[in-house]
C-alpha atoms as a PDB file:
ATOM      1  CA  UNK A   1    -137.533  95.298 -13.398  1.00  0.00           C
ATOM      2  CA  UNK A   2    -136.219  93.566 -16.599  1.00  0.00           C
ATOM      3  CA  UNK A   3    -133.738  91.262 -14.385  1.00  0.00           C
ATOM      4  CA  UNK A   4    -130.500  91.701 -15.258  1.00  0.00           C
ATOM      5  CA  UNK A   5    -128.399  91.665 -12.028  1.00  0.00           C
ATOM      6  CA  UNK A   6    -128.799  90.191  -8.907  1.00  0.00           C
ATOM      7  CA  UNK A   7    -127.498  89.823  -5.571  1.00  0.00           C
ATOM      8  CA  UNK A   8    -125.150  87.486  -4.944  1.00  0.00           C
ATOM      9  CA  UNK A   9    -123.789  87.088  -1.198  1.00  0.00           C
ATOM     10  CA  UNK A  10    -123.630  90.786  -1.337  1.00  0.00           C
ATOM     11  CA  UNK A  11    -122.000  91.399  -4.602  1.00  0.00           C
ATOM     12  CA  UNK A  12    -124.154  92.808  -7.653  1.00  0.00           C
ATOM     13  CA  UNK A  13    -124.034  89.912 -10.376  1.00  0.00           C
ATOM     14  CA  UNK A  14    -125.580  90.137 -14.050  1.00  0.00           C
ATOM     15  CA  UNK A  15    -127.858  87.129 -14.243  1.00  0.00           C
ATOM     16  CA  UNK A  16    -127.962  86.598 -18.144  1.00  0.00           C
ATOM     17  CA  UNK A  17    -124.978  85.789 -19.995  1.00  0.00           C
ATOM     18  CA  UNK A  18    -126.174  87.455 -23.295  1.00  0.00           C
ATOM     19  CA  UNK A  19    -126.677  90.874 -21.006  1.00  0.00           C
ATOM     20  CA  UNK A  20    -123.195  90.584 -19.367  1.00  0.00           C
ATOM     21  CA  UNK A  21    -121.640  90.548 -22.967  1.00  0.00           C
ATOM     22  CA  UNK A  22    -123.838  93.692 -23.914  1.00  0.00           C
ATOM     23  CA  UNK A  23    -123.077  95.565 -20.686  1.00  0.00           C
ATOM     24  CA  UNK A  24    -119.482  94.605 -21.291  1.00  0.00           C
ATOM     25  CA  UNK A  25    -119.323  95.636 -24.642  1.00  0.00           C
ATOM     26  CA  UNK A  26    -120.936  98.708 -23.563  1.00  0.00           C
ATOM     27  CA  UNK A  27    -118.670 100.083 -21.076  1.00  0.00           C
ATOM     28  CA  UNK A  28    -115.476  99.073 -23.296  1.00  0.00           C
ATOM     29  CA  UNK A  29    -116.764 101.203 -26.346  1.00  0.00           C
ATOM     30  CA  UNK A  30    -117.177 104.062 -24.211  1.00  0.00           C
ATOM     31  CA  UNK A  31    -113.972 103.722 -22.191  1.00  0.00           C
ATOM     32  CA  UNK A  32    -112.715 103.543 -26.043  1.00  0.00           C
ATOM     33  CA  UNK A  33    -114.495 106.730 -27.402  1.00  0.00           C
ATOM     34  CA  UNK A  34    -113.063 108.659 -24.674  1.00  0.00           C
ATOM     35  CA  UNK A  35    -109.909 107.907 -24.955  1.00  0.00           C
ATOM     36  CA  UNK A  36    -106.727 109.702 -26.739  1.00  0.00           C
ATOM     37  CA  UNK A  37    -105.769 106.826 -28.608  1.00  0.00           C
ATOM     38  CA  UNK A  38    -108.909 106.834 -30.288  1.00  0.00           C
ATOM     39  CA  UNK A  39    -108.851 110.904 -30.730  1.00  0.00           C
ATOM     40  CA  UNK A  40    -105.085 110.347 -32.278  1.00  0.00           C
ATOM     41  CA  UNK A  41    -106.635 107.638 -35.120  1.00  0.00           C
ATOM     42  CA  UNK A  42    -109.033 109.942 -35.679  1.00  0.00           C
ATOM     43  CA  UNK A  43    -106.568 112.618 -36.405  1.00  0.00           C
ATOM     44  CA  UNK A  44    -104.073 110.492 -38.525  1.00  0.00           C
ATOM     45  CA  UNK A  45    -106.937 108.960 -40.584  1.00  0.00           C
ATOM     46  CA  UNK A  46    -108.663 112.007 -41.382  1.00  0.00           C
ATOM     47  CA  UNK A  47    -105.350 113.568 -42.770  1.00  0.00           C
ATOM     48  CA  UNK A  48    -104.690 110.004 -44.868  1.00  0.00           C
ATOM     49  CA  UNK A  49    -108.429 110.545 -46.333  1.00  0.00           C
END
């Protein structure tokens, strides 16, 4: 509907460079949030606070 991927000889391809940066971005926050590195910092910078 809004265009942002396309088919490319089979493969799903974003077609706007600004949306493959947001998509990106996207899916490494959440891969971030849900890790336990990130629970850990939280931990150890509530008790420095």
């Amino acid at each position: 509907m809004f265009g942002l991927v396309k088919n490319s000889e089979g493969n799903v391809a974003i077609s706007n460079r600004i949306f493959e940066t947001l998509l990106y971005n996207l899916f490494l926050s959440e891969e971030l949030v849900d890790s336990k590195e990130y629970d850990a910092g939280l931990q150890a910078r509530n008790q420095l606070f």
